[in-house]
Protein backbone atom coordinates (compact mmCIF):
# COMPACT_ATOMS: atom_id res chain seq x y z
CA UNK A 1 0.00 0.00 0.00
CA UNK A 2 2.82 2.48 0.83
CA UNK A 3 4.32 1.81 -2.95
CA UNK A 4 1.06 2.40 -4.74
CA UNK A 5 0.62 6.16 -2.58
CA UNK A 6 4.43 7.23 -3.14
CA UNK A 7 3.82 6.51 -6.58
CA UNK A 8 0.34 8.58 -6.35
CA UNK A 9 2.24 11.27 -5.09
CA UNK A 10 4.82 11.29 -7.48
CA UNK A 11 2.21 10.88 -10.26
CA UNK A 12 0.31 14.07 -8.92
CA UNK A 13 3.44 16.06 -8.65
CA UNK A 14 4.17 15.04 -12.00
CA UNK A 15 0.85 15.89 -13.73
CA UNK A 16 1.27 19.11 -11.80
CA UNK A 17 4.34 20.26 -13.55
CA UNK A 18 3.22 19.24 -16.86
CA UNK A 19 0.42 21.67 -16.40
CA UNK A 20 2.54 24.45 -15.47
CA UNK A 21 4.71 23.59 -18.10
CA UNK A 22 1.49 23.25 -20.76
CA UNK A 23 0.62 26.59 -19.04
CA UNK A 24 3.80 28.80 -20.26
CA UNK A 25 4.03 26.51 -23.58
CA UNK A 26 0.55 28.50 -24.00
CA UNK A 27 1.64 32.06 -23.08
CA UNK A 28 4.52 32.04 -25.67
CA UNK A 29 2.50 30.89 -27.99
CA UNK A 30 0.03 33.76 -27.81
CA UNK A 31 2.76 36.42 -27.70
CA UNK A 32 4.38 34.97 -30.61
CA UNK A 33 0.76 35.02 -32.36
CA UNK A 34 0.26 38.89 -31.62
CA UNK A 35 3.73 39.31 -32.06
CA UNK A 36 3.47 38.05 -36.16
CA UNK A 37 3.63 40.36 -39.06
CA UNK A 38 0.28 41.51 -40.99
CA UNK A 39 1.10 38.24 -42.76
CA UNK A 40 0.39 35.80 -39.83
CA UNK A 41 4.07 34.67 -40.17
CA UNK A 42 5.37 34.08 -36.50
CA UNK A 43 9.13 34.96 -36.64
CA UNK A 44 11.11 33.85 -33.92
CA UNK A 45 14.19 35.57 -34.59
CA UNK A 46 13.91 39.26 -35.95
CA UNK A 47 14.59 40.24 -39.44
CA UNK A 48 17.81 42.76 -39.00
CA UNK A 49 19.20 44.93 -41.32
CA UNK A 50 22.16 43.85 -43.01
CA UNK A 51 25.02 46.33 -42.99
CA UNK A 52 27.29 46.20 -45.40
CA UNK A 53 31.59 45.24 -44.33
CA UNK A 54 34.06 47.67 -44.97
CA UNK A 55 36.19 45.92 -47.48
CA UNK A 56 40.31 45.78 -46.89
């Protein structure tokens, strides 16, 4: 009996942290959807500017 509740608890505090995990999976996932361009691209890295190297 005391196997089947430590493995109950361990179960619970797993599921738990799955959620929270699910949870901020979620939140990123809506910033990066308001966050896309007028084309409903989601870019994860930025578009920057290329400047052009001095030559030597």
């Amino acid at each position: 009996m005391s196997a089947l509740r430590e493995e109950r608890d361990r179960l619970r505090t797993d599921a738990q942290q799955l959620v929270r995990v699910i949870h901020v999976l979620e939140v990123e996932n809506q910033q990066l959807r308001q966050s896309a361009w007028d084309d409903g691209v989601v870019r994860v890295l930025p578009v920057q500017q290329r400047q052009a190297r001095p030559r030597s």
